[in-house]
C-alpha atoms as a PDB file:
ATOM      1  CA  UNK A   1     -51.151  33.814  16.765  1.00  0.00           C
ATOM      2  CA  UNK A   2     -48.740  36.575  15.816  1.00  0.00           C
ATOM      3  CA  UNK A   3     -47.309  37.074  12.054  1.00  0.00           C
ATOM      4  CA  UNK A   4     -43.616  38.928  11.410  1.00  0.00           C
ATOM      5  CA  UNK A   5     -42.283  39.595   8.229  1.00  0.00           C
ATOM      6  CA  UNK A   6     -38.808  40.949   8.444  1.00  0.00           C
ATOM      7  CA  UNK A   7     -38.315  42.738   5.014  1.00  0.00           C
ATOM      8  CA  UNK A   8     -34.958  44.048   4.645  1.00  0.00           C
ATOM      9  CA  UNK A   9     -35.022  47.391   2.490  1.00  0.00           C
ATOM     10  CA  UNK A  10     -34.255  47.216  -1.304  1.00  0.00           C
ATOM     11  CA  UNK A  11     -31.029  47.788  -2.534  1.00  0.00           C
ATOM     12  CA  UNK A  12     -29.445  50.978  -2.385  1.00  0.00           C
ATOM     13  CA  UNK A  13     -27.800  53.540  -4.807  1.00  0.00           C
ATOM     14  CA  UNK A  14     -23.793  54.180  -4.386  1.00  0.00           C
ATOM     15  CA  UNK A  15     -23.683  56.581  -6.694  1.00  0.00           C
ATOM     16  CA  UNK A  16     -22.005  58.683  -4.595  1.00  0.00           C
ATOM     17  CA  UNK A  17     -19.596  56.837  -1.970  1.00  0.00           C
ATOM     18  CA  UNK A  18     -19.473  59.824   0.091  1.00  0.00           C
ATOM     19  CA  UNK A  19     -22.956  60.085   0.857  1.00  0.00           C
ATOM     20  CA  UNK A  20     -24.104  59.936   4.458  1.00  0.00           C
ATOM     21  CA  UNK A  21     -25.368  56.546   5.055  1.00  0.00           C
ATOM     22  CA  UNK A  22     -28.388  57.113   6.720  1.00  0.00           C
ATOM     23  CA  UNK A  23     -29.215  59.287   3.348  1.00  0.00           C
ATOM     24  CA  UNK A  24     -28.972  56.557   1.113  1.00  0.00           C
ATOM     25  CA  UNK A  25     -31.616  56.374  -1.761  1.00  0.00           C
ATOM     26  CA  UNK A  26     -32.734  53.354  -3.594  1.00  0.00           C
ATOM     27  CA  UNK A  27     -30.667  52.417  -6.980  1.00  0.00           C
ATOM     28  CA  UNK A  28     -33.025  51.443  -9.545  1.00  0.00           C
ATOM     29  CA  UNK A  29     -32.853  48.382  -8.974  1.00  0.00           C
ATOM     30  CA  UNK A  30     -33.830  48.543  -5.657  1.00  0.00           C
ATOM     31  CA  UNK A  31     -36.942  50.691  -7.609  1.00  0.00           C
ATOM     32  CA  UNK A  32     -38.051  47.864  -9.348  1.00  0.00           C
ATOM     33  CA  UNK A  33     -38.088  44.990  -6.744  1.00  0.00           C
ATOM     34  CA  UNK A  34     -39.818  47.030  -3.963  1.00  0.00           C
ATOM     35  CA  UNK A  35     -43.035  46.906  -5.730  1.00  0.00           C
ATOM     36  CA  UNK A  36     -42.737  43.347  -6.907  1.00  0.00           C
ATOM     37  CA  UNK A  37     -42.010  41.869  -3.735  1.00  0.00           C
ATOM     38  CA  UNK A  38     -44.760  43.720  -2.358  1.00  0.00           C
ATOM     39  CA  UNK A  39     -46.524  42.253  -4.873  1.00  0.00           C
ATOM     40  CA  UNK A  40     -45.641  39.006  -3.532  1.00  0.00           C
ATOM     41  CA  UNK A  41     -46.644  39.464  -0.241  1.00  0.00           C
ATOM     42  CA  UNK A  42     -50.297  40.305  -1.589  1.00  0.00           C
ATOM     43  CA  UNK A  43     -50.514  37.190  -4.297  1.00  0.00           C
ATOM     44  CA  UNK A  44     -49.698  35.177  -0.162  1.00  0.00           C
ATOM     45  CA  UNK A  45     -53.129  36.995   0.757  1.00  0.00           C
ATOM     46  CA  UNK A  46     -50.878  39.007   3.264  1.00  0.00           C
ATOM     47  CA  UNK A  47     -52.951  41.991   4.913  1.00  0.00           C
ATOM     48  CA  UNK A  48     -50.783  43.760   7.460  1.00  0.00           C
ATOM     49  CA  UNK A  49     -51.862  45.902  10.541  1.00  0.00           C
ATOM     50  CA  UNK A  50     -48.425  47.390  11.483  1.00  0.00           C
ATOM     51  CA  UNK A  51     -45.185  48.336   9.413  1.00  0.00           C
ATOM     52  CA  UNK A  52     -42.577  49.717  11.174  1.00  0.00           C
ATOM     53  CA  UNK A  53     -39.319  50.643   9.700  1.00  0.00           C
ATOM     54  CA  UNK A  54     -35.843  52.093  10.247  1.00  0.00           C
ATOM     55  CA  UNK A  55     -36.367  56.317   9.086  1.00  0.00           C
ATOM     56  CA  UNK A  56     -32.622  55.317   6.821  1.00  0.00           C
ATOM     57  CA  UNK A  57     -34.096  56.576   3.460  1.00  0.00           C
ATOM     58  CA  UNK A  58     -33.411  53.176   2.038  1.00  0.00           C
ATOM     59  CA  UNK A  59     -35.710  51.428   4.608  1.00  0.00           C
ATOM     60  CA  UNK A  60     -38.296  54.384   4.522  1.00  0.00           C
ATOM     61  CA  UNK A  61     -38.777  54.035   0.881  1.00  0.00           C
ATOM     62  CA  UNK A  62     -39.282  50.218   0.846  1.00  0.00           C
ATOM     63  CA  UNK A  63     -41.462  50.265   3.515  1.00  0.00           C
ATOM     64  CA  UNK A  64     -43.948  53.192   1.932  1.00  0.00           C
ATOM     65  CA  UNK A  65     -43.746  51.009  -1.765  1.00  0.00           C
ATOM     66  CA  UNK A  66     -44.425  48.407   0.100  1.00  0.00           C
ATOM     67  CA  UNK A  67     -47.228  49.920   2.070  1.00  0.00           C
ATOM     68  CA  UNK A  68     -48.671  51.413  -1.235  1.00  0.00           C
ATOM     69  CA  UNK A  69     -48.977  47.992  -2.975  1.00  0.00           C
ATOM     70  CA  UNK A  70     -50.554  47.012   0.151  1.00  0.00           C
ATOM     71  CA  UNK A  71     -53.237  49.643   0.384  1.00  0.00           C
ATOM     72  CA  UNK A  72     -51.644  50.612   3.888  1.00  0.00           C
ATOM     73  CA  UNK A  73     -51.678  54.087   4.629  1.00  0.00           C
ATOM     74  CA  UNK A  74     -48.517  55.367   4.480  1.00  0.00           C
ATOM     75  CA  UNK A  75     -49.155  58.180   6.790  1.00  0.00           C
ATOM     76  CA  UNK A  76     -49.759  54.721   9.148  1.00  0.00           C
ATOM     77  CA  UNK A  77     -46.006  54.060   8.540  1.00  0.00           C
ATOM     78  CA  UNK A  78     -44.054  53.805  11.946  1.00  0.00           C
ATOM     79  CA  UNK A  79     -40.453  55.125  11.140  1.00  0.00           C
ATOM     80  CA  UNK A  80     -37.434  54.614  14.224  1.00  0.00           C
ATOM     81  CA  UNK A  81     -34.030  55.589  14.598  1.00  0.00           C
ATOM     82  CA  UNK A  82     -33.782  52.828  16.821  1.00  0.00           C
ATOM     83  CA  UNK A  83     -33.463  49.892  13.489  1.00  0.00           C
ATOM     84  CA  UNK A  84     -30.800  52.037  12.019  1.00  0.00           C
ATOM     85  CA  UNK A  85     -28.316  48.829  11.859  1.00  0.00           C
ATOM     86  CA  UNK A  86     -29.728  47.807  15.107  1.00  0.00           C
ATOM     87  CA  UNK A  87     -28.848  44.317  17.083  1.00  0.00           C
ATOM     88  CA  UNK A  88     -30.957  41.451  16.914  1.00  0.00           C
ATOM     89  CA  UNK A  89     -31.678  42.162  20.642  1.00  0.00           C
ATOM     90  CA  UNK A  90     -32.930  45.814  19.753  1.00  0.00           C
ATOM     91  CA  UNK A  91     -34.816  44.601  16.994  1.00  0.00           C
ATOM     92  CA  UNK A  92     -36.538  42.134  18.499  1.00  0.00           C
ATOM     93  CA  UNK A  93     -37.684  44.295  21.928  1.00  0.00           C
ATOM     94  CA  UNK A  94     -38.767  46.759  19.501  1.00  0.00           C
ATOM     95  CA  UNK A  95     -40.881  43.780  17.844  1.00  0.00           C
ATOM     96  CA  UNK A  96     -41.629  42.947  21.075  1.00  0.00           C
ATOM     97  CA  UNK A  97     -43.438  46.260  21.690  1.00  0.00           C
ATOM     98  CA  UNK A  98     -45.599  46.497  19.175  1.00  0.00           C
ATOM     99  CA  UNK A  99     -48.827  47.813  20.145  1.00  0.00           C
ATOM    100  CA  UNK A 100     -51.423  44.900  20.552  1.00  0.00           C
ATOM    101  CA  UNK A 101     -54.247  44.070  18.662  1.00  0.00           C
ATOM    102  CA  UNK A 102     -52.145  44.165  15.679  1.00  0.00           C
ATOM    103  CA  UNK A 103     -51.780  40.441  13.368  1.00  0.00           C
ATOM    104  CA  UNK A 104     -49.424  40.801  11.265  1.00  0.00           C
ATOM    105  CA  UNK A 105     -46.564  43.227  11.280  1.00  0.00           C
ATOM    106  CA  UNK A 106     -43.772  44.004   8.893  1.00  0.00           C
ATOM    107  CA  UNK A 107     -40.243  45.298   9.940  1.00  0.00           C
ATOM    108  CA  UNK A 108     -38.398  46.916   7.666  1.00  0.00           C
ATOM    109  CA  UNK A 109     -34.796  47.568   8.361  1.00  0.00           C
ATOM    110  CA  UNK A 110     -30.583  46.044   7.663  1.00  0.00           C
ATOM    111  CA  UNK A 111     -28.485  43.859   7.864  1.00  0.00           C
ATOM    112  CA  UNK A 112     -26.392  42.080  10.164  1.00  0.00           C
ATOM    113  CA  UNK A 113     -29.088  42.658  12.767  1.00  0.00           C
ATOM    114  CA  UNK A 114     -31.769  41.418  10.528  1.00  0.00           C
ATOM    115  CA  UNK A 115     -29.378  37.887   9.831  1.00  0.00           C
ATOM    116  CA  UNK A 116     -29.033  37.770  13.604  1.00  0.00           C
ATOM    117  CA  UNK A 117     -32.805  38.185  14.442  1.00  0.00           C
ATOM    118  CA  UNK A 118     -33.491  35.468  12.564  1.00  0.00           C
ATOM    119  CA  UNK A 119     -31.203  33.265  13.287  1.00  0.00           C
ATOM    120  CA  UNK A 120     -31.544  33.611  17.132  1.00  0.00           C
ATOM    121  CA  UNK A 121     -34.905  33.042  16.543  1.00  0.00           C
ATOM    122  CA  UNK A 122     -34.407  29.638  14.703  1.00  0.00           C
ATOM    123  CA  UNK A 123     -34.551  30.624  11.288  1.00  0.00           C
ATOM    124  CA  UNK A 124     -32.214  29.149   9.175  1.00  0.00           C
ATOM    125  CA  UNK A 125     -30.012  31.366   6.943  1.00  0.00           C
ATOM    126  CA  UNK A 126     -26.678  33.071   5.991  1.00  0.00           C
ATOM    127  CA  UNK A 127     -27.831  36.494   4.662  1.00  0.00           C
ATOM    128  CA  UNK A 128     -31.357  37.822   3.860  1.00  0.00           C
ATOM    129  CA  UNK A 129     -30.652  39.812   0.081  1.00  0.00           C
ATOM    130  CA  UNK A 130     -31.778  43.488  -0.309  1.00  0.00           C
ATOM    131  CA  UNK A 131     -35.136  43.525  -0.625  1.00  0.00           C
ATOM    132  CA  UNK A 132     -35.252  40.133   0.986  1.00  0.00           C
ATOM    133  CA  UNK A 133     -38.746  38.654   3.191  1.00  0.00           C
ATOM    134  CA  UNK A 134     -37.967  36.149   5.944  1.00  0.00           C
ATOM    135  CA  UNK A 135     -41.409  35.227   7.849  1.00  0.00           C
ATOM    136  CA  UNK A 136     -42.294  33.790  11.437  1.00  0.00           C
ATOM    137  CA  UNK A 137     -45.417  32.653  13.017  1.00  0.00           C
ATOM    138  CA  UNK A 138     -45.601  32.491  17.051  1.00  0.00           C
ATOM    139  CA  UNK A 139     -48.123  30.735  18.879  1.00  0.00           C
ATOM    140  CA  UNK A 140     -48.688  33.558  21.526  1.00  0.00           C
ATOM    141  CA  UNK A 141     -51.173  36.509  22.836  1.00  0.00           C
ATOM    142  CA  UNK A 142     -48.861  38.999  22.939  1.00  0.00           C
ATOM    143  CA  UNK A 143     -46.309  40.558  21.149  1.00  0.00           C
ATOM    144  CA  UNK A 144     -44.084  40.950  24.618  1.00  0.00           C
ATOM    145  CA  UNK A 145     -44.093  36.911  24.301  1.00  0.00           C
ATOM    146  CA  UNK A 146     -42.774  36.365  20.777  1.00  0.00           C
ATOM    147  CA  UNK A 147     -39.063  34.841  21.200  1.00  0.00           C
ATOM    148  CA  UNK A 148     -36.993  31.641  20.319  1.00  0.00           C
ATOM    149  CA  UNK A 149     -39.361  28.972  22.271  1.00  0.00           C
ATOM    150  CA  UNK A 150     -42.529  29.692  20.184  1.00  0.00           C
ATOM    151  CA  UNK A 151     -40.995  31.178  16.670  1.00  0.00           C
ATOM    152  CA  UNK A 152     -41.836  28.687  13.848  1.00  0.00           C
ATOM    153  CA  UNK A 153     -40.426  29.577  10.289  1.00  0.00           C
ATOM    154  CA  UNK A 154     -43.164  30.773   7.731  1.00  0.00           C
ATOM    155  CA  UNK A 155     -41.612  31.557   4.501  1.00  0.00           C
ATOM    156  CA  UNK A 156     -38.504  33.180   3.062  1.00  0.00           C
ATOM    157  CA  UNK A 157     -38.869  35.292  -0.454  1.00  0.00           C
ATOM    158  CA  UNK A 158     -36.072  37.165  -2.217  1.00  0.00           C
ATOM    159  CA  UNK A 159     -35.951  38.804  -5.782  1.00  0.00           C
ATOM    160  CA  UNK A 160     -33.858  36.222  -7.314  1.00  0.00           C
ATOM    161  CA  UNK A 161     -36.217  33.747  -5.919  1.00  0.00           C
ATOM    162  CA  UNK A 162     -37.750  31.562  -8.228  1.00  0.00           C
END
Protein backbone atom coordinates (compact mmCIF):
# COMPACT_ATOMS: atom_id res chain seq x y z
CA UNK A 1 0.00 0.00 0.00
CA UNK A 2 1.23 3.42 -1.07
CA UNK A 3 -0.07 6.87 0.62
CA UNK A 4 0.01 10.45 -1.54
CA UNK A 5 -0.93 13.57 -0.21
CA UNK A 6 -0.93 16.24 -2.82
CA UNK A 7 -0.66 19.53 -0.75
CA UNK A 8 -0.85 22.47 -2.86
CA UNK A 9 1.40 25.39 -1.35
CA UNK A 10 -0.26 28.12 0.83
CA UNK A 11 -1.33 31.15 -0.55
CA UNK A 12 0.93 33.59 -1.84
CA UNK A 13 1.79 37.35 -1.31
CA UNK A 14 1.04 39.87 -4.42
CA UNK A 15 2.35 42.54 -2.90
CA UNK A 16 4.26 43.29 -5.63
CA UNK A 17 2.63 42.26 -9.14
CA UNK A 18 5.86 42.52 -10.77
CA UNK A 19 7.60 40.02 -8.90
CA UNK A 20 9.05 37.01 -10.67
CA UNK A 21 6.74 34.21 -10.14
CA UNK A 22 8.87 31.59 -9.23
CA UNK A 23 9.97 34.22 -6.29
CA UNK A 24 6.77 34.43 -4.80
CA UNK A 25 6.64 34.48 -0.89
CA UNK A 26 3.81 33.46 1.27
CA UNK A 27 1.14 36.37 2.27
CA UNK A 28 0.31 36.03 5.78
CA UNK A 29 -2.24 34.30 5.32
CA UNK A 30 -0.67 31.72 3.62
CA UNK A 31 1.70 32.05 7.14
CA UNK A 32 -0.94 31.06 9.22
CA UNK A 33 -2.59 28.04 7.45
CA UNK A 34 0.72 26.24 6.62
CA UNK A 35 1.20 25.28 10.14
CA UNK A 36 -2.40 24.47 10.85
CA UNK A 37 -2.92 22.24 8.11
CA UNK A 38 0.14 20.58 9.00
CA UNK A 39 -1.32 20.34 12.06
CA UNK A 40 -4.04 18.48 10.56
CA UNK A 41 -2.21 16.04 8.90
CA UNK A 42 -0.60 15.03 12.39
CA UNK A 43 -4.12 15.06 14.55
CA UNK A 44 -4.83 12.03 11.07
CA UNK A 45 -1.70 10.22 12.77
CA UNK A 46 0.06 11.04 9.35
CA UNK A 47 3.95 10.19 9.55
CA UNK A 48 5.54 10.81 6.17
CA UNK A 49 8.80 9.28 4.67
CA UNK A 50 9.16 11.54 1.57
CA UNK A 51 8.15 15.28 0.76
CA UNK A 52 8.98 16.48 -2.35
CA UNK A 53 8.14 19.85 -3.59
CA UNK A 54 8.32 22.37 -6.44
CA UNK A 55 11.83 24.81 -5.34
CA UNK A 56 8.86 28.04 -6.31
CA UNK A 57 9.41 29.82 -2.90
CA UNK A 58 5.73 29.47 -2.29
CA UNK A 59 5.86 25.61 -2.48
CA UNK A 60 9.35 25.50 -0.68
CA UNK A 61 8.04 27.29 2.27
CA UNK A 62 4.88 25.14 2.73
CA UNK A 63 6.57 22.17 2.34
CA UNK A 64 9.52 23.03 5.14
CA UNK A 65 6.33 24.38 7.70
CA UNK A 66 4.91 21.55 6.90
CA UNK A 67 7.89 19.33 7.41
CA UNK A 68 8.64 21.21 10.75
CA UNK A 69 5.20 20.43 12.29
CA UNK A 70 5.93 17.05 11.17
CA UNK A 71 9.27 16.52 12.82
CA UNK A 72 10.68 15.81 9.18
CA UNK A 73 13.97 17.02 8.59
CA UNK A 74 13.90 19.69 6.46
CA UNK A 75 17.33 19.23 5.19
CA UNK A 76 15.30 15.72 4.00
CA UNK A 77 13.16 18.09 1.83
CA UNK A 78 13.34 17.07 -1.96
CA UNK A 79 12.93 20.44 -3.93
CA UNK A 80 12.39 20.15 -8.23
CA UNK A 81 12.14 22.49 -10.90
CA UNK A 82 10.35 19.93 -12.60
CA UNK A 83 6.59 20.76 -10.37
CA UNK A 84 7.03 24.36 -11.23
CA UNK A 85 3.27 24.44 -12.77
CA UNK A 86 3.94 21.06 -14.09
CA UNK A 87 1.22 18.69 -16.04
CA UNK A 88 -0.58 16.10 -14.38
CA UNK A 89 1.51 13.69 -16.56
CA UNK A 90 4.87 15.24 -15.13
CA UNK A 91 3.59 15.19 -11.81
CA UNK A 92 2.55 12.00 -11.63
CA UNK A 93 5.97 10.22 -13.34
CA UNK A 94 7.72 12.25 -10.90
CA UNK A 95 5.35 10.52 -8.17
CA UNK A 96 5.94 7.65 -9.94
CA UNK A 97 9.69 7.76 -9.19
CA UNK A 98 9.86 8.10 -5.89
CA UNK A 99 12.49 6.14 -4.36
CA UNK A 100 11.02 2.87 -2.77
CA UNK A 101 10.70 1.89 0.57
CA UNK A 102 9.05 5.08 1.23
CA UNK A 103 4.92 4.93 2.72
CA UNK A 104 3.70 7.86 2.57
CA UNK A 105 4.79 10.80 0.51
CA UNK A 106 3.68 14.38 0.25
CA UNK A 107 3.88 16.54 -2.99
CA UNK A 108 3.88 19.87 -2.69
CA UNK A 109 3.38 21.98 -5.72
CA UNK A 110 0.30 24.28 -8.12
CA UNK A 111 -2.31 24.39 -9.68
CA UNK A 112 -3.87 23.40 -12.75
CA UNK A 113 -1.55 20.40 -12.74
CA UNK A 114 -2.39 19.53 -9.24
CA UNK A 115 -6.57 19.72 -10.33
CA UNK A 116 -5.57 17.55 -13.27
CA UNK A 117 -3.57 14.90 -11.24
CA UNK A 118 -6.30 14.32 -9.36
CA UNK A 119 -8.82 14.21 -11.42
CA UNK A 120 -7.15 11.79 -13.94
CA UNK A 121 -6.62 9.80 -11.16
CA UNK A 122 -10.37 9.60 -10.12
CA UNK A 123 -10.57 12.10 -7.59
CA UNK A 124 -13.39 14.13 -7.68
CA UNK A 125 -12.97 17.95 -7.67
CA UNK A 126 -13.00 21.43 -9.35
CA UNK A 127 -10.02 23.20 -7.68
CA UNK A 128 -7.84 22.16 -4.67
CA UNK A 129 -7.59 25.90 -2.50
CA UNK A 130 -4.09 27.23 -1.52
CA UNK A 131 -2.95 25.37 1.05
CA UNK A 132 -5.35 22.65 0.05
CA UNK A 133 -4.66 18.41 0.95
CA UNK A 134 -6.24 15.97 -1.51
CA UNK A 135 -5.18 12.22 -0.45
CA UNK A 136 -4.95 8.76 -2.37
CA UNK A 137 -4.30 5.30 -1.29
CA UNK A 138 -3.07 2.61 -4.05
CA UNK A 139 -3.10 -0.93 -3.56
CA UNK A 140 0.43 -1.55 -5.12
CA UNK A 141 4.33 -2.46 -4.39
CA UNK A 142 5.71 0.12 -6.14
CA UNK A 143 5.57 3.56 -6.67
CA UNK A 144 6.23 2.98 -10.72
CA UNK A 145 2.60 1.21 -10.39
CA UNK A 146 0.50 3.94 -8.78
CA UNK A 147 -2.03 5.23 -11.63
CA UNK A 148 -5.87 5.50 -12.38
CA UNK A 149 -6.71 1.53 -12.06
CA UNK A 150 -5.61 1.21 -8.37
CA UNK A 151 -6.01 5.06 -6.96
CA UNK A 152 -8.80 5.07 -4.30
CA UNK A 153 -9.68 8.58 -2.75
CA UNK A 154 -8.48 9.05 0.96
CA UNK A 155 -9.40 12.38 2.17
CA UNK A 156 -9.58 15.98 0.99
CA UNK A 157 -8.74 18.96 3.72
CA UNK A 158 -8.69 22.68 2.98
CA UNK A 159 -8.46 25.76 5.41
CA UNK A 160 -11.97 26.75 5.11
CA UNK A 161 -12.82 23.22 5.81
CA UNK A 162 -14.93 22.64 8.59
Amino acid sequence: MKNLIICRHAKSSWDDPYMDDHQRPLAPRGLRDAPRMAQRLKIRGISPDYFVSSDAERAKATAFITAENLHFPKERVVLTSQLYHASASTILKAIQGTPEGNKTVLVFGHNPGFNDLIVHLGGQIDNLPTCGQFAFRFDVDAWKEIDTKNATEWFLDYPKKQ
